[in-house]
C-alpha atoms as a PDB file:
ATOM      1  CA  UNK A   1     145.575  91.247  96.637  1.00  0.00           C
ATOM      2  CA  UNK A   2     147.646  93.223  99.242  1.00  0.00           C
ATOM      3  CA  UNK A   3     148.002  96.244  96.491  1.00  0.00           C
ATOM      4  CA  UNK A   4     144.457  96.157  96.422  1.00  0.00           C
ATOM      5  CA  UNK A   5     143.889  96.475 100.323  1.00  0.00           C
ATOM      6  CA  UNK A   6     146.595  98.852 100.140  1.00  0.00           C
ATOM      7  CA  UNK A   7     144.765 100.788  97.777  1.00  0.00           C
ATOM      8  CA  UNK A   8     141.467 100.641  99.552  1.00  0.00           C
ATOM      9  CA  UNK A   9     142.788 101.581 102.776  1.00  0.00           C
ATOM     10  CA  UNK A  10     145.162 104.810 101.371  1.00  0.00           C
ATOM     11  CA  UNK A  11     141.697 105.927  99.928  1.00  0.00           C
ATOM     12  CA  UNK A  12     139.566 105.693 103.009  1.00  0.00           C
ATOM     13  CA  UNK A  13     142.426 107.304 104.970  1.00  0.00           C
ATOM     14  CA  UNK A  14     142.673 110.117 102.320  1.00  0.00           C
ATOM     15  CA  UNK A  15     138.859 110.744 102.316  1.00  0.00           C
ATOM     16  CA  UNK A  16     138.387 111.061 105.768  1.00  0.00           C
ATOM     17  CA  UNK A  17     141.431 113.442 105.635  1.00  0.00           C
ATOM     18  CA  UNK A  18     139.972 115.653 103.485  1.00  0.00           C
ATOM     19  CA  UNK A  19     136.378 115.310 105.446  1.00  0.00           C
ATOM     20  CA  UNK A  20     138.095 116.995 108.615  1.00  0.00           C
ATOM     21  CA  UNK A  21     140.673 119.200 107.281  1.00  0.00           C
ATOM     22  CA  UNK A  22     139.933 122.925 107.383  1.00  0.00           C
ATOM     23  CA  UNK A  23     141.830 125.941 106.033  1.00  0.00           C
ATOM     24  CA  UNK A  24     142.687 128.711 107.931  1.00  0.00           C
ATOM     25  CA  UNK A  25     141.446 132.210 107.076  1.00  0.00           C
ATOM     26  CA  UNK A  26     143.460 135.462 107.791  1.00  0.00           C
ATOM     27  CA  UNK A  27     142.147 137.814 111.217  1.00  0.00           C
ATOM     28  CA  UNK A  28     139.392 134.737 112.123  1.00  0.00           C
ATOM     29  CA  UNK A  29     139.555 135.328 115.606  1.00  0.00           C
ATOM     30  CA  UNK A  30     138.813 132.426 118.072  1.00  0.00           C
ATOM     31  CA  UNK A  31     135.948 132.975 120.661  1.00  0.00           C
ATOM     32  CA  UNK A  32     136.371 133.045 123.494  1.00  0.00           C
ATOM     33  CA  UNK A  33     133.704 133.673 126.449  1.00  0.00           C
ATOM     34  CA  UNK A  34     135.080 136.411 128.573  1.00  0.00           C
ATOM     35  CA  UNK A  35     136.168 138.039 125.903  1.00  0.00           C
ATOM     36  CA  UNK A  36     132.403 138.299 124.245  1.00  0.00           C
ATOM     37  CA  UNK A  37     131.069 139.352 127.534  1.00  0.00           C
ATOM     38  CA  UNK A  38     133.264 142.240 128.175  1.00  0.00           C
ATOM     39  CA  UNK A  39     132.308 143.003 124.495  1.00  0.00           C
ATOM     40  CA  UNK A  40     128.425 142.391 125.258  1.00  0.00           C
ATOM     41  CA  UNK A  41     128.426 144.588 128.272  1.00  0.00           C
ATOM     42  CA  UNK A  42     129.871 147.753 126.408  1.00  0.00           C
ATOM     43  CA  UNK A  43     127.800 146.844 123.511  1.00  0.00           C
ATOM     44  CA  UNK A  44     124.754 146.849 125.709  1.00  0.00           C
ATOM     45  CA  UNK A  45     125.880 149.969 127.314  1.00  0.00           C
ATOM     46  CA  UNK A  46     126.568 151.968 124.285  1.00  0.00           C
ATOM     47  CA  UNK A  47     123.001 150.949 122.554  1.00  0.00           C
ATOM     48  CA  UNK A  48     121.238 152.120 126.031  1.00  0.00           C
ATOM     49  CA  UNK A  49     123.159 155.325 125.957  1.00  0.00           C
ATOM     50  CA  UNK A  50     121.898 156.318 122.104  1.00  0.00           C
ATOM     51  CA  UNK A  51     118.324 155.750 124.065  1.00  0.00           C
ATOM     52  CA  UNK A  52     118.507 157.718 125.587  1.00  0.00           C
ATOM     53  CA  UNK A  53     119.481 160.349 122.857  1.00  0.00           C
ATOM     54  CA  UNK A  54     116.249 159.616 121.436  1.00  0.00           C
ATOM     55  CA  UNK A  55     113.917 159.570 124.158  1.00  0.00           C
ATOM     56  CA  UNK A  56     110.215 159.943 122.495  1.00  0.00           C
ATOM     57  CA  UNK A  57     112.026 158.641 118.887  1.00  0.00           C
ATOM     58  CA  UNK A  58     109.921 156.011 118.341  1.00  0.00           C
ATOM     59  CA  UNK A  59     111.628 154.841 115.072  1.00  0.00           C
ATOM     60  CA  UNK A  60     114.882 155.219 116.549  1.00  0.00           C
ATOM     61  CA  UNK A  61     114.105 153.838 119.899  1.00  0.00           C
ATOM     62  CA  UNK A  62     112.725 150.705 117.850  1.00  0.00           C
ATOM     63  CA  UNK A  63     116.355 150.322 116.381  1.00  0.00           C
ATOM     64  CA  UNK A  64     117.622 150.253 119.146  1.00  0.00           C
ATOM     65  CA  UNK A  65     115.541 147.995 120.921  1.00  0.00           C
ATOM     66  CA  UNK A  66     116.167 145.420 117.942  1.00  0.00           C
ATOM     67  CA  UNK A  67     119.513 145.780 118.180  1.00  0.00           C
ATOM     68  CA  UNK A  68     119.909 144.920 122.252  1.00  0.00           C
ATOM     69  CA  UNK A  69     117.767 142.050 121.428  1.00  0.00           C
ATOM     70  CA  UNK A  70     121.166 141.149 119.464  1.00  0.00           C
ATOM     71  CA  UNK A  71     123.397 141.543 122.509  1.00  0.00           C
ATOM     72  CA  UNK A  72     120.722 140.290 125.141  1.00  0.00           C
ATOM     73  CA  UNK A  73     118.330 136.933 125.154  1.00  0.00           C
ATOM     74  CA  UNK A  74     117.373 134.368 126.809  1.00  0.00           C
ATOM     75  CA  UNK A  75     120.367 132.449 126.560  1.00  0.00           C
ATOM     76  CA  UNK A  76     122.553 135.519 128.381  1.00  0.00           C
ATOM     77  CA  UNK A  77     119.503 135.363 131.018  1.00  0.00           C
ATOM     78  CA  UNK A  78     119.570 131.471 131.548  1.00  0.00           C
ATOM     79  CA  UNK A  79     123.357 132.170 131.834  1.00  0.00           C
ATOM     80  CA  UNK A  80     123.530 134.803 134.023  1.00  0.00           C
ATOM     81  CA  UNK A  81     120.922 132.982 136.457  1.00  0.00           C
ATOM     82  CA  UNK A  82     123.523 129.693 136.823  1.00  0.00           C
ATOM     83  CA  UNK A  83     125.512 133.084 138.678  1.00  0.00           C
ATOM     84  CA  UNK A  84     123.540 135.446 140.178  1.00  0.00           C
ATOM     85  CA  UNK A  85     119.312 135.239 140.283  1.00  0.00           C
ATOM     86  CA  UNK A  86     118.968 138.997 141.145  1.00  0.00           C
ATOM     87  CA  UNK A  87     121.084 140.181 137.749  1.00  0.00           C
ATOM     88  CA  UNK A  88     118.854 137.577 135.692  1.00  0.00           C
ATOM     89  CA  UNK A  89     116.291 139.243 136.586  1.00  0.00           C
ATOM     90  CA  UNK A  90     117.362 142.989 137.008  1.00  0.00           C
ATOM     91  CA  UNK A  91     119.066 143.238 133.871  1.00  0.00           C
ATOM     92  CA  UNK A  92     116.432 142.233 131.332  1.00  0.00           C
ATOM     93  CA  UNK A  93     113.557 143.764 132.912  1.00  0.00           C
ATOM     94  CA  UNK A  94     115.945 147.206 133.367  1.00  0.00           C
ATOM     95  CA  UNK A  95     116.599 146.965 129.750  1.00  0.00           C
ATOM     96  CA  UNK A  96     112.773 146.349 128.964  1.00  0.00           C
ATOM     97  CA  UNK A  97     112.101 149.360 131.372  1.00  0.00           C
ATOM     98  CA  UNK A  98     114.462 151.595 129.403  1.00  0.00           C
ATOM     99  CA  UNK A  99     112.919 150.942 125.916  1.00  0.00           C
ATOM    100  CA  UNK A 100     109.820 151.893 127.178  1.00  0.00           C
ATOM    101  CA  UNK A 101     110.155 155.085 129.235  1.00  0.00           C
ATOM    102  CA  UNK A 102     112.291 155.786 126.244  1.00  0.00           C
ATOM    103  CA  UNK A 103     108.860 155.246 123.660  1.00  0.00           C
ATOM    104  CA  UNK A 104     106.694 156.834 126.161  1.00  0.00           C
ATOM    105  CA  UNK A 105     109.379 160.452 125.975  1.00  0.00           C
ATOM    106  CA  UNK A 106     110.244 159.968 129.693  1.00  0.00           C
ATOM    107  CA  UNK A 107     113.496 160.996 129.953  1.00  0.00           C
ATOM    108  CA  UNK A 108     113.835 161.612 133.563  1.00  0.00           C
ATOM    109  CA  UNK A 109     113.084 158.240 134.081  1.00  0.00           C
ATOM    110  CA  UNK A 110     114.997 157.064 131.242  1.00  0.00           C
ATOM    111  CA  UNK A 111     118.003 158.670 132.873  1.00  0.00           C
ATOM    112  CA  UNK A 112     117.295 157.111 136.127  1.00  0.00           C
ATOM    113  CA  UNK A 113     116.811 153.455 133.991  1.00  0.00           C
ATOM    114  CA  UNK A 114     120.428 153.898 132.252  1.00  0.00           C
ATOM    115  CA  UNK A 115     121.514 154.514 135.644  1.00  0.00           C
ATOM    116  CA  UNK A 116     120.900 151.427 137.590  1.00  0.00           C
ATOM    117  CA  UNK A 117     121.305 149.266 134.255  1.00  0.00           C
ATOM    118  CA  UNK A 118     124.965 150.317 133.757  1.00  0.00           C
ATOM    119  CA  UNK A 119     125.338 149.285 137.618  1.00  0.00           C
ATOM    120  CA  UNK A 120     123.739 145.635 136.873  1.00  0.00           C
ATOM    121  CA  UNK A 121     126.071 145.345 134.293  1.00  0.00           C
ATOM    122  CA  UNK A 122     129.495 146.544 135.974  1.00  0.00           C
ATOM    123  CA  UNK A 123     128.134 144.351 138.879  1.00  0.00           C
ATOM    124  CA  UNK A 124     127.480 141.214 135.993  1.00  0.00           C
ATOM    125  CA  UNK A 125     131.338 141.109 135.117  1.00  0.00           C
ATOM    126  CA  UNK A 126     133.784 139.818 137.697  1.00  0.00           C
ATOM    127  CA  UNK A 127     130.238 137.204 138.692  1.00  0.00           C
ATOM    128  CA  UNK A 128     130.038 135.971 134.832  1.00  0.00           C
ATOM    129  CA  UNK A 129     133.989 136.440 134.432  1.00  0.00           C
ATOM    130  CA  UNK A 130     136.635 134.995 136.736  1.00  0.00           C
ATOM    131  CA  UNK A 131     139.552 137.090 137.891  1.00  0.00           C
ATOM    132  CA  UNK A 132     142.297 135.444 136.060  1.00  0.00           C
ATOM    133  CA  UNK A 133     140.503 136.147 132.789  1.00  0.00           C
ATOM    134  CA  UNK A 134     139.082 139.363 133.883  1.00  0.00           C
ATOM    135  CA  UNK A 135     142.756 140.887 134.222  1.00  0.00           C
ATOM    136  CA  UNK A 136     143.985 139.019 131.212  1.00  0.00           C
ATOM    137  CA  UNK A 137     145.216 141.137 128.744  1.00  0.00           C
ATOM    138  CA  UNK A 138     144.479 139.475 125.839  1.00  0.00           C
ATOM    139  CA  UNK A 139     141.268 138.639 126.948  1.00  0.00           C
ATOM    140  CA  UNK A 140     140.772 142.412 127.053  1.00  0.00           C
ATOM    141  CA  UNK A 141     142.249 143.011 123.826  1.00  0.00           C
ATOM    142  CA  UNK A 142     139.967 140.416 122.100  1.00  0.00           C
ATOM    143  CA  UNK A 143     137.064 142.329 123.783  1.00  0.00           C
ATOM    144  CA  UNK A 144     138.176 145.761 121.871  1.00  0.00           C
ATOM    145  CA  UNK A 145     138.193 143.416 118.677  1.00  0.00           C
ATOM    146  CA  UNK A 146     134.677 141.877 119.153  1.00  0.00           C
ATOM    147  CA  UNK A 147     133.334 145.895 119.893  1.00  0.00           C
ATOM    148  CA  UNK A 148     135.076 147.150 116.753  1.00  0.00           C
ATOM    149  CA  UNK A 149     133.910 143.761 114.643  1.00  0.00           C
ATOM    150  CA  UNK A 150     130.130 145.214 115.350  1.00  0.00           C
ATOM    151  CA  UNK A 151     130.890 148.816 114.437  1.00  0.00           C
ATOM    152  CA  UNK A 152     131.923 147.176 111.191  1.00  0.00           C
ATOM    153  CA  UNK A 153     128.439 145.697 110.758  1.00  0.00           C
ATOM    154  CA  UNK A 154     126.376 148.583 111.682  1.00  0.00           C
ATOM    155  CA  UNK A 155     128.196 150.668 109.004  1.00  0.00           C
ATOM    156  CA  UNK A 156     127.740 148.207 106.402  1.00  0.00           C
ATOM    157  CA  UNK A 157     124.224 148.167 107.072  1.00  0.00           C
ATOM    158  CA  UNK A 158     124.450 151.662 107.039  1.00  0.00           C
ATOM    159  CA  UNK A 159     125.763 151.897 103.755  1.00  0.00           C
ATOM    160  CA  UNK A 160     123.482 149.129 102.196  1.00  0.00           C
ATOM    161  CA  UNK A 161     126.290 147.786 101.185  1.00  0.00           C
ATOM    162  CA  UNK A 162     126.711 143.942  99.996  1.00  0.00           C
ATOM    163  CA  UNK A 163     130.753 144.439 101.005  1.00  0.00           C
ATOM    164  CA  UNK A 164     131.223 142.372 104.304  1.00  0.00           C
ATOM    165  CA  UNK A 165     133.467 144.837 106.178  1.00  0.00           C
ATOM    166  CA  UNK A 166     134.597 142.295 108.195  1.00  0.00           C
ATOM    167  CA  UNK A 167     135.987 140.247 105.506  1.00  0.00           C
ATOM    168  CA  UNK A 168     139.698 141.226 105.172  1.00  0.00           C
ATOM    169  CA  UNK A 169     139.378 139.090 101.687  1.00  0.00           C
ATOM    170  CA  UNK A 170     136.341 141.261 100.414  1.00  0.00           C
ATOM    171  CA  UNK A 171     139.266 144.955 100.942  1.00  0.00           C
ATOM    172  CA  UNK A 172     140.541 145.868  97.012  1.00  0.00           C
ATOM    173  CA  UNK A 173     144.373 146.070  97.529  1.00  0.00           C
ATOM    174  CA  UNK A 174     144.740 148.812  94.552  1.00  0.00           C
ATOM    175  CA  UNK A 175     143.347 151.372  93.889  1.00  0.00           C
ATOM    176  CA  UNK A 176     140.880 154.204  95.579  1.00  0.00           C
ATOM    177  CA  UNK A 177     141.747 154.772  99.144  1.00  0.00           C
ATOM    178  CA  UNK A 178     144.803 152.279  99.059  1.00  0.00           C
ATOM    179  CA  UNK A 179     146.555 153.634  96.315  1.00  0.00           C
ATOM    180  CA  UNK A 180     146.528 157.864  96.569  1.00  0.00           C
ATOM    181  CA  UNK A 181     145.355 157.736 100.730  1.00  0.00           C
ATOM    182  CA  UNK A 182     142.127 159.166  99.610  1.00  0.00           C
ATOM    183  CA  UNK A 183     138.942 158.157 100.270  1.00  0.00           C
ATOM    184  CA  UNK A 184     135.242 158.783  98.642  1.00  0.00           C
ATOM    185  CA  UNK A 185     132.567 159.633 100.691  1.00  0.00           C
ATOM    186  CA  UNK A 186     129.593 157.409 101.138  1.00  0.00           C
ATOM    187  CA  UNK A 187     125.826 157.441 100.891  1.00  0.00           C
ATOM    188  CA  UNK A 188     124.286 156.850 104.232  1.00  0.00           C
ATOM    189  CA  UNK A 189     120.960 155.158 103.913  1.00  0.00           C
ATOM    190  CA  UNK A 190     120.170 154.138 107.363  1.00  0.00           C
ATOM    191  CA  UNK A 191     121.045 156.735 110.244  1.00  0.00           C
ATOM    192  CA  UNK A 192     120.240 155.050 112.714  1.00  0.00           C
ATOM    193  CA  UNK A 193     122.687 152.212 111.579  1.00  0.00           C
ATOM    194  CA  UNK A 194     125.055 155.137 111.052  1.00  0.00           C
ATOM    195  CA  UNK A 195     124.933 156.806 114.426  1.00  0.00           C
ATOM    196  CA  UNK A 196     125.487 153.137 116.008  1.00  0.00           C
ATOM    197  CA  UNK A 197     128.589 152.432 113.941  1.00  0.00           C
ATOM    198  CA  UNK A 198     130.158 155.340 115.766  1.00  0.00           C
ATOM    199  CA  UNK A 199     128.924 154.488 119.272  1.00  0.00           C
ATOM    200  CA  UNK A 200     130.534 151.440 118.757  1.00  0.00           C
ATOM    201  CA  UNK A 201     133.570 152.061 117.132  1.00  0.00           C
ATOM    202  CA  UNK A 202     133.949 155.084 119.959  1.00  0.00           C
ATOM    203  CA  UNK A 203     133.232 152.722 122.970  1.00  0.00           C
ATOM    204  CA  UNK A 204     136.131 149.904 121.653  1.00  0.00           C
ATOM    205  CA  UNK A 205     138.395 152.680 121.187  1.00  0.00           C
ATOM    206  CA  UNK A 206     137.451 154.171 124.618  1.00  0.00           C
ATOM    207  CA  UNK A 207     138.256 149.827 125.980  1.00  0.00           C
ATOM    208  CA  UNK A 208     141.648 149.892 124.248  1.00  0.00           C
ATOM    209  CA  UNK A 209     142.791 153.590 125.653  1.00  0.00           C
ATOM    210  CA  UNK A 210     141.885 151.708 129.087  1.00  0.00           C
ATOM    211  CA  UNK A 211     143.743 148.734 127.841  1.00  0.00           C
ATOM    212  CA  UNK A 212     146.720 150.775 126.695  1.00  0.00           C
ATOM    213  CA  UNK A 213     146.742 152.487 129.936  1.00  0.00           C
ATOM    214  CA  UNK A 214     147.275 149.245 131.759  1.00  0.00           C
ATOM    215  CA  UNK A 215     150.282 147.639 129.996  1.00  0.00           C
ATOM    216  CA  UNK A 216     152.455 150.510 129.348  1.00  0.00           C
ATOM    217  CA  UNK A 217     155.323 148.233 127.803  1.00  0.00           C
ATOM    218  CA  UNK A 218     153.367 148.119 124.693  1.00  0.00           C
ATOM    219  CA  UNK A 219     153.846 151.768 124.624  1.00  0.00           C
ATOM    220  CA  UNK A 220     154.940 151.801 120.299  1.00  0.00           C
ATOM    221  CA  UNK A 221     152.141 149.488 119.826  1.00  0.00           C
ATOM    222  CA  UNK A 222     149.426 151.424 121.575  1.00  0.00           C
ATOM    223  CA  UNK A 223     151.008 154.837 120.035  1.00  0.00           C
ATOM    224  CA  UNK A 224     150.116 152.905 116.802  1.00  0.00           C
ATOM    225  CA  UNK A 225     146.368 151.237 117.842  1.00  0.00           C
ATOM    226  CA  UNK A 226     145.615 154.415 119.363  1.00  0.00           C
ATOM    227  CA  UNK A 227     146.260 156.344 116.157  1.00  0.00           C
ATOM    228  CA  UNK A 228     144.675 154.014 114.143  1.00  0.00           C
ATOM    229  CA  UNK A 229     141.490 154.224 116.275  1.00  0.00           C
ATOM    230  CA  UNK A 230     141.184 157.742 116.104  1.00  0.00           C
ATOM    231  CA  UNK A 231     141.516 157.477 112.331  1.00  0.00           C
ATOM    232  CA  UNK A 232     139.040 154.991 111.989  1.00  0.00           C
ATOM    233  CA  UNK A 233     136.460 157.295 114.365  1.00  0.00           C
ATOM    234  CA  UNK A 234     137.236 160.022 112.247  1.00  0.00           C
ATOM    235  CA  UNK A 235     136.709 158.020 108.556  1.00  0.00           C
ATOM    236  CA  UNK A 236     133.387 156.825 110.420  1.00  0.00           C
ATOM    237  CA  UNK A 237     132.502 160.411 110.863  1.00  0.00           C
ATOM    238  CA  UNK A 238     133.390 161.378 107.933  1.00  0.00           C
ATOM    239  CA  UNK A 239     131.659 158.632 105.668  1.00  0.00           C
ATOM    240  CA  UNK A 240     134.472 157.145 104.454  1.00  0.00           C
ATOM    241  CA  UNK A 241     134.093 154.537 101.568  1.00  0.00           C
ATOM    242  CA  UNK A 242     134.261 150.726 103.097  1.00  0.00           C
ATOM    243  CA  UNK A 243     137.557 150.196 101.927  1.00  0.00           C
ATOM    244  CA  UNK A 244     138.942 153.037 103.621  1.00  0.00           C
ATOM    245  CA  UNK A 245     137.277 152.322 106.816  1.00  0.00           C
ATOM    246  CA  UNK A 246     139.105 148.146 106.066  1.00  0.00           C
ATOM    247  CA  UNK A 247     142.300 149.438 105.532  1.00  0.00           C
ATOM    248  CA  UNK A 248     141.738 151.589 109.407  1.00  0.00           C
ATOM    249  CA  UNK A 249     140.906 148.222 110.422  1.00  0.00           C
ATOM    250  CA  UNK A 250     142.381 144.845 109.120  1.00  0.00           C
ATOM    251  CA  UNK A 251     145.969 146.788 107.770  1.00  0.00           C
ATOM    252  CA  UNK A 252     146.375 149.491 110.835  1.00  0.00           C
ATOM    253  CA  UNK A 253     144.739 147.868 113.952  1.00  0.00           C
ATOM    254  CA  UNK A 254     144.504 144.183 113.701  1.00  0.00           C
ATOM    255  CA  UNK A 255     147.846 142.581 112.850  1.00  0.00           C
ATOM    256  CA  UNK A 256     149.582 145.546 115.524  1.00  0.00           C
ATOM    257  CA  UNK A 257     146.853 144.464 118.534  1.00  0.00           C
ATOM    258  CA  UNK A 258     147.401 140.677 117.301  1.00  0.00           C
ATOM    259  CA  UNK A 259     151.099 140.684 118.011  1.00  0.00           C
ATOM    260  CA  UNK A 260     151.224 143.361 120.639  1.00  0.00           C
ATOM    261  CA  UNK A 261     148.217 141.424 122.776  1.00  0.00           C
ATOM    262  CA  UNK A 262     149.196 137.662 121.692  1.00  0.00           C
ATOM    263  CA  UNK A 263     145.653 136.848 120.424  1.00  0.00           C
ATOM    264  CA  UNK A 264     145.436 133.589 119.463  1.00  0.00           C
ATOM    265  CA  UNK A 265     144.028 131.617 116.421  1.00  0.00           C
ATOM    266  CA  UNK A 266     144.935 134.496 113.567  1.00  0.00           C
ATOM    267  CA  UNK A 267     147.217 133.278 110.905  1.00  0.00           C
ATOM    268  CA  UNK A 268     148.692 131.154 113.155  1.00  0.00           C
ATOM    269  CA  UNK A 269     151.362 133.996 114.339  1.00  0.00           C
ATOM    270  CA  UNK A 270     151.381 134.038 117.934  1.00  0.00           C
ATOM    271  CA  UNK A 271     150.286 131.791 120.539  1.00  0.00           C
ATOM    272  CA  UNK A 272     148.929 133.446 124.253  1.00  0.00           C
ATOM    273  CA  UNK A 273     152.553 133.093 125.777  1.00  0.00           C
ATOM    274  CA  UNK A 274     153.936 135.441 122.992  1.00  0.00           C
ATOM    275  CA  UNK A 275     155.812 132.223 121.267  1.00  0.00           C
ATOM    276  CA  UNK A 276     155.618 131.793 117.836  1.00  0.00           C
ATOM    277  CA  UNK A 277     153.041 129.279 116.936  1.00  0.00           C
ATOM    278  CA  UNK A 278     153.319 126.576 114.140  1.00  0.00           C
ATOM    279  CA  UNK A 279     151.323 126.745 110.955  1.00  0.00           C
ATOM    280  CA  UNK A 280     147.892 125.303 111.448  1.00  0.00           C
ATOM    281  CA  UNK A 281     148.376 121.739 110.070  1.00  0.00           C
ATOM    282  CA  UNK A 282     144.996 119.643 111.336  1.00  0.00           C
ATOM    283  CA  UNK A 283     146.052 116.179 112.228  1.00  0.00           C
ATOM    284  CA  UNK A 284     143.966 114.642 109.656  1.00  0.00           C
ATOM    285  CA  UNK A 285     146.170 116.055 106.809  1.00  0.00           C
ATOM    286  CA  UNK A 286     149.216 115.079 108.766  1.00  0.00           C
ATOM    287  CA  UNK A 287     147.286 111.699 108.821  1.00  0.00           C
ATOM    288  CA  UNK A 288     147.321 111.841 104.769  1.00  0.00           C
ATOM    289  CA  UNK A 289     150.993 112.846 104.235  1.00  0.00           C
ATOM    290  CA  UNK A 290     152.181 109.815 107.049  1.00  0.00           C
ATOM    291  CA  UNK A 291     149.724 107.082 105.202  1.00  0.00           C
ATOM    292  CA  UNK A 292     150.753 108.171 101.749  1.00  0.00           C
ATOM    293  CA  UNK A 293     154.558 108.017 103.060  1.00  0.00           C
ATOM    294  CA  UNK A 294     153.420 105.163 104.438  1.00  0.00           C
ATOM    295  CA  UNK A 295     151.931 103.088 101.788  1.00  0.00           C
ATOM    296  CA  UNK A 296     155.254 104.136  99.096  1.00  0.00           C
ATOM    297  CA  UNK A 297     157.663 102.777 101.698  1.00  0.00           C
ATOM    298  CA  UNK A 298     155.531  99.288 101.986  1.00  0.00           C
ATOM    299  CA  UNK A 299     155.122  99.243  98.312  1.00  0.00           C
ATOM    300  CA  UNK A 300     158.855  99.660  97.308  1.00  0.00           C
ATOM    301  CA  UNK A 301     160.194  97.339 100.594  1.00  0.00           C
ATOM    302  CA  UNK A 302     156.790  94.677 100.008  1.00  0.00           C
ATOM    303  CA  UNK A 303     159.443  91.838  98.859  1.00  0.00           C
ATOM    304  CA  UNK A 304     161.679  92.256 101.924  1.00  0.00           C
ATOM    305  CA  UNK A 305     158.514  93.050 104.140  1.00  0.00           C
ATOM    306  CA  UNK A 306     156.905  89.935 103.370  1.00  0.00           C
ATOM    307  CA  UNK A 307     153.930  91.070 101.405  1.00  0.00           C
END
């Protein structure tokens, strides 16, 4: 009778174990809030300035308009009004304004619309952010991250490709690019997807040079991220084959910015205080291992235990 229980009670313990226990995946970075708005606002701004490169475009300005809808809704407006009313309003309806000066070809006032919209948004950050975070450098590093995540995006959808760019497991470790350092140039089948790939990989290397120019003790790191940046800019440029453009990324920026910046929550390697962090182990597994250890010490001791 008490095996039985025993039994019963290892299984339910083991069940709901395996229920709650999740693996954890190589360069799956955490969110964190700040972080995605300083990567919002220089998403935002980079999309509004390719507007205005295409002022009367309407295909292109269409894009583009699509694509802010991505980094702006009416979540970020509900949000922004628990801060400031004035930006809730001023920023949406500045964006709106943009798009369609833009589709009418008024580029005088399009110029005029960038203008105050990249002031809404400069004012936007240290109201939605608070100082601590705002100065933090790891905050600022994730930023760069979530900026160069998108660029990834737009050139897969650039490429039509079914390759997730942003999945370090999807990058072929042999052969092509890794093996000889050379890559293949791609088809590009939507420019417009294209050109924003760029933009975007241009404005988070333009965030880390500003980054790199603030903590000068990571001076070999930056020398590093800063090369690998302009690499990746180039490949982009140059229509690189995806996993040429994942090697710029996952092998030459990510692991040097995770251990230079102490980003948390990427292969467990480094907590935010720079100390090394133990190997994710969720509590339900340790729950498992305990019972199980548990259960065999009850089972061999039962006569002496009183069972």
């Amino acid at each position: 009778m008490h095996n039985k229980l025993i039994a019963i009670l290892l299984s339910m313990i083991i069940v709901s174990g395996l229920i709650y226990t999740h693996p954890a995946f190589a360069h799956n970075f955490g969110g964190d809030q700040s972080a995605s708005w300083l990567a919002k606002m220089a998403e935002i701004r980079t999309e509004i300035g390719l507007v205005a490169k295409h002022v009367g475009d309407k295909n292109a300005v269409g894009y583009y308009s699509d694509a802010l809808g991505e980094y702006w809704n009416v979540n970020d407006t509900r949000e922004m009004g628990e801060r400031n009313t004035l930006l809730q309003t001023e920023i949406p309806s500045t964006i709106n304004a943009t798009l369609s000066d833009a589709q009418a070809g008024n580029q005088s006032a399009v110029t005029n619309d960038v203008s105050k919209l990249n002031g809404y948004l400069d004012e936007s950050i240290p109201v939605r952010i608070d100082a601590g975070k705002l100065n933090n450098s790891t905050v600022q590093a994730l930023a760069v991250i979530f900026v160069q995540k998108e660029a990834l995006e737009k050139y897969g959808i650039a490429l039509n490709t079914t390759t997730d760019l942003n999945d370090m497991s999807q990058m072929s470790m042999s052969g092509g690019s890794m093996s000889n350092n050379m890559s293949m140039s791609s088809a590009v089948i939507n420019r417009n997807a294209y050109e924003n790939s760029i933009g975007l990989a241009t404005a988070a290397q333009s965030m880390f040079s500003d980054l790199a120019a603030k903590n000068p003790g990571q001076s070999v790191a930056n020398t590093k991220i800063s090369t690998a940046f302009t690499k990746l800019v180039q490949d982009l440029n140059n229509k690189a084959d995806v996993n040429t453009i994942m090697m710029d990324v996952h092998v030459n920026i990510h692991p040097v910015i995770i251990r230079a910046y102490n980003i948390q929550g990427v292969d467990a390697t480094t907590t935010n205080a720079g100390v090394p962090a133990v190997p994710e182990f969720p509590l339900p597994s340790l729950l498992v291992v305990v019972s199980i250890a548990g259960v065999v010490v009850a089972t061999r001791f039962r006569t002496r235990l009183g069972f």
